[in-house]
Protein backbone atom coordinates (compact mmCIF):
# COMPACT_ATOMS: atom_id res chain seq x y z
CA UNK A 1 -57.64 80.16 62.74
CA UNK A 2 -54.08 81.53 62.24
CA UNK A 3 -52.26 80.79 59.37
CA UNK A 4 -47.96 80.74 58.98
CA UNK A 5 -46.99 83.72 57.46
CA UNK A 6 -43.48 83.68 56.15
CA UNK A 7 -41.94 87.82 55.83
CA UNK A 8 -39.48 88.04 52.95
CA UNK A 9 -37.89 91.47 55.01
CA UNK A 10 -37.73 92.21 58.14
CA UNK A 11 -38.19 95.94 57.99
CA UNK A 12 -40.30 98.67 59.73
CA UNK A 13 -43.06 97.93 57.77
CA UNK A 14 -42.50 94.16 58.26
CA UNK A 15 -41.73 94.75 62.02
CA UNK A 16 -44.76 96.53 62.21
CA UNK A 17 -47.34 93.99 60.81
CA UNK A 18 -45.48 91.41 62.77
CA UNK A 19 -46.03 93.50 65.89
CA UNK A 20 -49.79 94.50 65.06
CA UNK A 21 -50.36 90.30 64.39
CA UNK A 22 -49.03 89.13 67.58
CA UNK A 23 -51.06 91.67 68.97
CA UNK A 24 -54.17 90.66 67.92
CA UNK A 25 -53.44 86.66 69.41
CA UNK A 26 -51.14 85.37 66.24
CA UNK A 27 -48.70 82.94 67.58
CA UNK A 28 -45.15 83.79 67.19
CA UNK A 29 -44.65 80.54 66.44
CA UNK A 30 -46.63 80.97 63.78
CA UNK A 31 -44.61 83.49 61.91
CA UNK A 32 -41.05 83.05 60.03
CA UNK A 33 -39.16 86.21 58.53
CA UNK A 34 -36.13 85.58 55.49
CA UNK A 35 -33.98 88.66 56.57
CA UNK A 36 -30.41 88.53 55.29
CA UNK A 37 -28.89 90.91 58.31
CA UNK A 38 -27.81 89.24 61.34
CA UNK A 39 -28.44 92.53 63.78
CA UNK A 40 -32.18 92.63 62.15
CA UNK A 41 -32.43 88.81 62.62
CA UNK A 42 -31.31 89.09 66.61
CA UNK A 43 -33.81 91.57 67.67
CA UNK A 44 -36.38 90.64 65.72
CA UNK A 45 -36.30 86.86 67.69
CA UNK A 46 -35.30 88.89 70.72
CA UNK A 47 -37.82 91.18 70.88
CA UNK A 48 -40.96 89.33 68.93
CA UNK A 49 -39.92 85.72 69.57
CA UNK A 50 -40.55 84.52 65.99
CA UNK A 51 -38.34 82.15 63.96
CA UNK A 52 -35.91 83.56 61.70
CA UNK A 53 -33.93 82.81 58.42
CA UNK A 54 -30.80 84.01 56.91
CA UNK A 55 -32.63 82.55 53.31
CA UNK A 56 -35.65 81.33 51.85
CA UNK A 57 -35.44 77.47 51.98
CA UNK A 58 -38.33 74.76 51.95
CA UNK A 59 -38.65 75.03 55.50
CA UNK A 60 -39.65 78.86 55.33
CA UNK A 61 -41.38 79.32 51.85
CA UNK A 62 -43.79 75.96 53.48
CA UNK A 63 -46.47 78.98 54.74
CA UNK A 64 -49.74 79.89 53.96
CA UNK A 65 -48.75 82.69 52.78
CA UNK A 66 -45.82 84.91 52.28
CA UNK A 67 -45.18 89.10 52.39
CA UNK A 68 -42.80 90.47 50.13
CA UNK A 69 -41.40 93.24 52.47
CA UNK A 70 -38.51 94.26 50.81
CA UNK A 71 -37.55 97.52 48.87
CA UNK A 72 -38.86 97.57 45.34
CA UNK A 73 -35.28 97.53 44.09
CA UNK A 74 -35.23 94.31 45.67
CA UNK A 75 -38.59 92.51 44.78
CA UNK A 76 -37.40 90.67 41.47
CA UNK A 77 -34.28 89.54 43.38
CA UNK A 78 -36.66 88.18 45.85
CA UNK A 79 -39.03 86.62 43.24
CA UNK A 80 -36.51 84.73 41.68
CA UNK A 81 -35.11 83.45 45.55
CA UNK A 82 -39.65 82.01 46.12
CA UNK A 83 -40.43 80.87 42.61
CA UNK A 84 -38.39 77.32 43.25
CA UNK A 85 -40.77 76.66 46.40
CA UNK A 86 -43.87 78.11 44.83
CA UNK A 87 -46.83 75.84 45.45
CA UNK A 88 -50.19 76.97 46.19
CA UNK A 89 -49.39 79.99 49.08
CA UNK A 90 -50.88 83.30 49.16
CA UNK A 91 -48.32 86.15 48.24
CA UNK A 92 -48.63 89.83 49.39
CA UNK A 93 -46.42 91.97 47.79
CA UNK A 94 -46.40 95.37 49.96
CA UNK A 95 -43.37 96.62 47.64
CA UNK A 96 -44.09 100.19 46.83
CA UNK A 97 -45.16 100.36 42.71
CA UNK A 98 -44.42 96.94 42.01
CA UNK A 99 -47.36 95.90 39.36
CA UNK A 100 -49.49 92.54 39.56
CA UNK A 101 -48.53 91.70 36.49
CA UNK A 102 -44.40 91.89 37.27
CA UNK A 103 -44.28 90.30 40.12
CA UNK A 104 -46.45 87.78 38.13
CA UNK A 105 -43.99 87.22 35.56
CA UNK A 106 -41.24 86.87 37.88
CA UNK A 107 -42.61 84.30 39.81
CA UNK A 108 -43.14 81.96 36.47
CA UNK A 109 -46.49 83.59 35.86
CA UNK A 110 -47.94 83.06 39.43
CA UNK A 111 -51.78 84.15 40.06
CA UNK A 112 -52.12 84.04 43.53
CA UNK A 113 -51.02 87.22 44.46
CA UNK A 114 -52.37 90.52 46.47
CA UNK A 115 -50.37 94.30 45.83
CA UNK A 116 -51.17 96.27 49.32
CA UNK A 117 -49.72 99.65 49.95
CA UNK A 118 -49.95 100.41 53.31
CA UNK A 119 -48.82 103.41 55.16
CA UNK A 120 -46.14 104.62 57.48
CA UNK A 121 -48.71 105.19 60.53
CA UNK A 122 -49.28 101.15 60.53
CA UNK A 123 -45.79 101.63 62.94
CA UNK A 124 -48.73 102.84 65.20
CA UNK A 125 -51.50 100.19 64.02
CA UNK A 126 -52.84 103.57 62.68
CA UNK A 127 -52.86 102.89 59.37
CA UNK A 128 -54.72 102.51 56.20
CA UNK A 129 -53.46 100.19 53.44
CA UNK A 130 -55.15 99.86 49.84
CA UNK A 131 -55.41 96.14 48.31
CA UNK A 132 -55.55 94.82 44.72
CA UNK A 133 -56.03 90.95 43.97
CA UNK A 134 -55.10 89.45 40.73
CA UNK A 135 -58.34 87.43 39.57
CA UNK A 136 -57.13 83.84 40.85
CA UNK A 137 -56.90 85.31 44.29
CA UNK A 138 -60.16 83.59 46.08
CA UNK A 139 -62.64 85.17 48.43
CA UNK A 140 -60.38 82.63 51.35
CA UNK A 141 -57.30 84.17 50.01
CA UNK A 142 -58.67 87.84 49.89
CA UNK A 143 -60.18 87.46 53.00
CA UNK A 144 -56.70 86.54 54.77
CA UNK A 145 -55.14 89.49 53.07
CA UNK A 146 -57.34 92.15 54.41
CA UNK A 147 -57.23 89.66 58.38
CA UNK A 148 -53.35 90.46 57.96
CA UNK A 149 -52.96 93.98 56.99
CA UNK A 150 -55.88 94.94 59.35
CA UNK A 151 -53.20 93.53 62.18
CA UNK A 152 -51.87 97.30 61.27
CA UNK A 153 -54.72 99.69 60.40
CA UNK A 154 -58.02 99.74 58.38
CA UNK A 155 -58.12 98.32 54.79
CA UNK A 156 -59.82 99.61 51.01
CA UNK A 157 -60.21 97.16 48.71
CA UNK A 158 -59.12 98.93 44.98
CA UNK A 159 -61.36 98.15 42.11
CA UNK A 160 -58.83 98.78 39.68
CA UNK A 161 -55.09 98.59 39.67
CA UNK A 162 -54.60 101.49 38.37
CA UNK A 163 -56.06 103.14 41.50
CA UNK A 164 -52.82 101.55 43.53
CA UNK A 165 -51.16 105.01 41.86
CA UNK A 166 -53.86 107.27 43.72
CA UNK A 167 -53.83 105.69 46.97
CA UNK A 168 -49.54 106.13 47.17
CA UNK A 169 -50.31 109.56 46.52
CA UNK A 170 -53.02 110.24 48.68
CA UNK A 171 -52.40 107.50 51.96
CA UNK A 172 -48.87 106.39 51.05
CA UNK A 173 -47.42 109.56 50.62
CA UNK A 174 -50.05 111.40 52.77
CA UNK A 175 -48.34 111.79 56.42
CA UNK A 176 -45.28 113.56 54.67
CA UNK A 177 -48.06 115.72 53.80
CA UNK A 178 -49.53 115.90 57.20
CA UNK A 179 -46.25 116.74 58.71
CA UNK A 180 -45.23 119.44 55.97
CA UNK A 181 -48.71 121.12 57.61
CA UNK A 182 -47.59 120.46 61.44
CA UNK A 183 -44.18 122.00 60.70
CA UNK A 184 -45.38 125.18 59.18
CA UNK A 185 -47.78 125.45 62.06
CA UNK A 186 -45.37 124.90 64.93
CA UNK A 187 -43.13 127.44 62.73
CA UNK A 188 -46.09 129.93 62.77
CA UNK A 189 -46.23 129.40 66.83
CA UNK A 190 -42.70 130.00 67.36
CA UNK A 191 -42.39 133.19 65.20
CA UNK A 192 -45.39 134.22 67.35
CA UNK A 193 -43.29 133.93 70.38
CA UNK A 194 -43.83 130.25 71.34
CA UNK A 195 -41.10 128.17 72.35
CA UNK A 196 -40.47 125.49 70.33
CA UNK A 197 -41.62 122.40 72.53
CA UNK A 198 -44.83 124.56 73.27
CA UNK A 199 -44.87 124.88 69.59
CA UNK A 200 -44.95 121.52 69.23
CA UNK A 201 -47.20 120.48 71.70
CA UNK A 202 -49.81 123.02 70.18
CA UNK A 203 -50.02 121.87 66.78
CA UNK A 204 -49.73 118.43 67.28
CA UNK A 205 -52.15 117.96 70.19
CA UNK A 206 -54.65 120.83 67.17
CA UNK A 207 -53.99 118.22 64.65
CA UNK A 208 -54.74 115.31 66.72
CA UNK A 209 -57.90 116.55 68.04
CA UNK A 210 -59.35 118.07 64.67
CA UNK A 211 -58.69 114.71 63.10
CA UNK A 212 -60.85 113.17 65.75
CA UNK A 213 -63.49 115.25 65.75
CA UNK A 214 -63.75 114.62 62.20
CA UNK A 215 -64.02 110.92 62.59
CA UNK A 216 -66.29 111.14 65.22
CA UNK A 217 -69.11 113.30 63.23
CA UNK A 218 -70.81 112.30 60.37
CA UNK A 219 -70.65 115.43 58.63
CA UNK A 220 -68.01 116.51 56.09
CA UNK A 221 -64.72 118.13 56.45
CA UNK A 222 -66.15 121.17 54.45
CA UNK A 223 -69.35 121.99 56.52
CA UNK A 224 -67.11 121.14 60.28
CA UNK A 225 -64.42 124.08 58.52
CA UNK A 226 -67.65 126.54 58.14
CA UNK A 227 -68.48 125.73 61.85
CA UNK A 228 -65.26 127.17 62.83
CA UNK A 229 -65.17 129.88 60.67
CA UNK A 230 -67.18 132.90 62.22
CA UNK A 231 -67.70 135.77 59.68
CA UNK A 232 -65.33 138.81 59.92
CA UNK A 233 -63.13 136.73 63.09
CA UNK A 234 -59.84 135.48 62.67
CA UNK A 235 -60.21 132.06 61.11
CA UNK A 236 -61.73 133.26 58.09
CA UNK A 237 -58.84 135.84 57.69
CA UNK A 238 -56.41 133.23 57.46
CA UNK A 239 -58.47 130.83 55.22
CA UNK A 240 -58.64 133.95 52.77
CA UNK A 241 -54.88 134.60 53.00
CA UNK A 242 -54.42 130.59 52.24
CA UNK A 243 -57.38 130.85 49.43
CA UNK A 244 -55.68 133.90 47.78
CA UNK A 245 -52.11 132.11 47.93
CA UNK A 246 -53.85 129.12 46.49
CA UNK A 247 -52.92 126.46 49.16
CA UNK A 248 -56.13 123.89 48.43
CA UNK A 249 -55.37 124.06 44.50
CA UNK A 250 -51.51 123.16 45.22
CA UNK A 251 -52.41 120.49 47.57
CA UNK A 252 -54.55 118.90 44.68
CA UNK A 253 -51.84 119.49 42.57
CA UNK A 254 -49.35 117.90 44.82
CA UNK A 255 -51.26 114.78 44.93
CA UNK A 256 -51.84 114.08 41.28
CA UNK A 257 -48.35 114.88 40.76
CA UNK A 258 -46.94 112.48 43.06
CA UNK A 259 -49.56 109.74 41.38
CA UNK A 260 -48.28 110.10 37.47
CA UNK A 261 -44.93 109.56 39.85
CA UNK A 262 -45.74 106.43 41.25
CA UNK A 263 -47.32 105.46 37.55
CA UNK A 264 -43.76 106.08 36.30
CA UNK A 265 -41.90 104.39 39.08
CA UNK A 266 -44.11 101.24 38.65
CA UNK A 267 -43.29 101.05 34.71
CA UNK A 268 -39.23 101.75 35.66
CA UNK A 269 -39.15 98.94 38.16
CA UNK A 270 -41.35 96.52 35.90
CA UNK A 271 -38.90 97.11 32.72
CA UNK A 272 -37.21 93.43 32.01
């Protein structure tokens, strides 16, 4: 049974899961988004057919549960705007390193919440979003978290909190990462004579199929790389050249850098 599902935010991300919800039989009717710009307000009714709000009022903060789709800048501001009409909904906070235990305390010290971080690919229902409940979230509640973000993708339920910093930098961050590799390969192709929509078309349509070959074999990335790699051919002579300029050990390097980042960013936007 579908729930109402009020969107503070009416942004790609919001637009997506909207999208990805009516998609899998929601009602429009069903769904209510609080976005403060007219334009977004017009297209979103024109183009998904669900109510709209300039502001949160009784009427809109009545759902079963509400997503906090704004920026993180903008989460407290929004807090403050729900904690009047608080009651017993579900909240799901998809603002980027906002802690449980922030949004908490802004909302009067409110348990029912869920932090997701979900991905830019959920614009495709391609995407993969990590959850975190606080411990007064029920199974019920849980349950309709991970039925509303898989509108958008595939879910992970986080064991810890502290993990939310390791899946931004791994999943959230991750297709900036995937695209830094497409660029320097279409870049490679064109310095090798390619033209640059050839270019394109080679490394995407490379990328794409190596990602689902991977998915469709049970065997690990490391052992399908061996399987490509012929001794003394031309694969292995670049893997050595990337070994040697130690591409794998920046890549790890990357990542963990850009998690202590989003550890940072999460105590910044909690101060106050």
């Amino acid at each position: 049974m579908n729930i109402n599902i009020t969107f503070i935010g009416g942004g790609n991300m919001a637009t997506a899961m909207i999208g990805g919800l009516l998609k899998k039989g929601w009602s429009a009717t069903a769904i209510c988004v609080v976005e403060i710009d007219a334009g977004t307000r017009a297209r979103l009714e024109r183009e998904l057919r669900v109510k709209v709000a300039p502001e949160l009022n009784a009427l809109s903060a009545v759902a079963d549960c509400v997503v906090i789709a704004v920026k993180p800048q903008q989460v407290r501001e929004a807090a403050h705007m729900l904690y009047p009409f608080l009651g017993s909904q579900l909240i799901v906070s998809i603002a980027a390193g906002i802690r449980l235990r922030d949004l908490s305390r802004w909302l009067g010290s409110y348990q029912k919440i869920v932090r997701v971080m979900p991905n830019t690919p959920a614009l495709e229902l391609a995407g993969i979003s990590g959850l975190c409940a606080m411990p007064a979230v029920s199974p019920e509640d849980r349950a309709r978290a991970e039925r509303i973000m898989s509108a958008v993708g595939t879910t992970l339920w986080l064991k810890r909190e502290e993990q939310m910093d390791a899946i931004t930098a791994i999943s959230g961050s991750g297709p900036a990462y995937v695209f830094y590799f497409i660029e320097a390969l279409q870049q490679a192709a064109v310095d090798l004579g390619f033209e640059a929509a050839d270019a394109r078309r080679l490394a995407l349509a490379t990328f794409a199929g190596a990602v689902r070959l991977a998915q469709g074999s049970s065997e690990d990335a490391a052992t399908l790389r061996a399987r490509v790699t012929s001794k003394g051919g031309t694969t292995e002579r670049a893997l050595g050249v990337m070994e040697a300029d130690g591409v794998s050990r920046a890549i790890v390097r990357a990542v963990r850098s850009a998690a202590e980042r989003s550890r940072e960013l999460g105590e910044e936007l909690g101060r106050n």
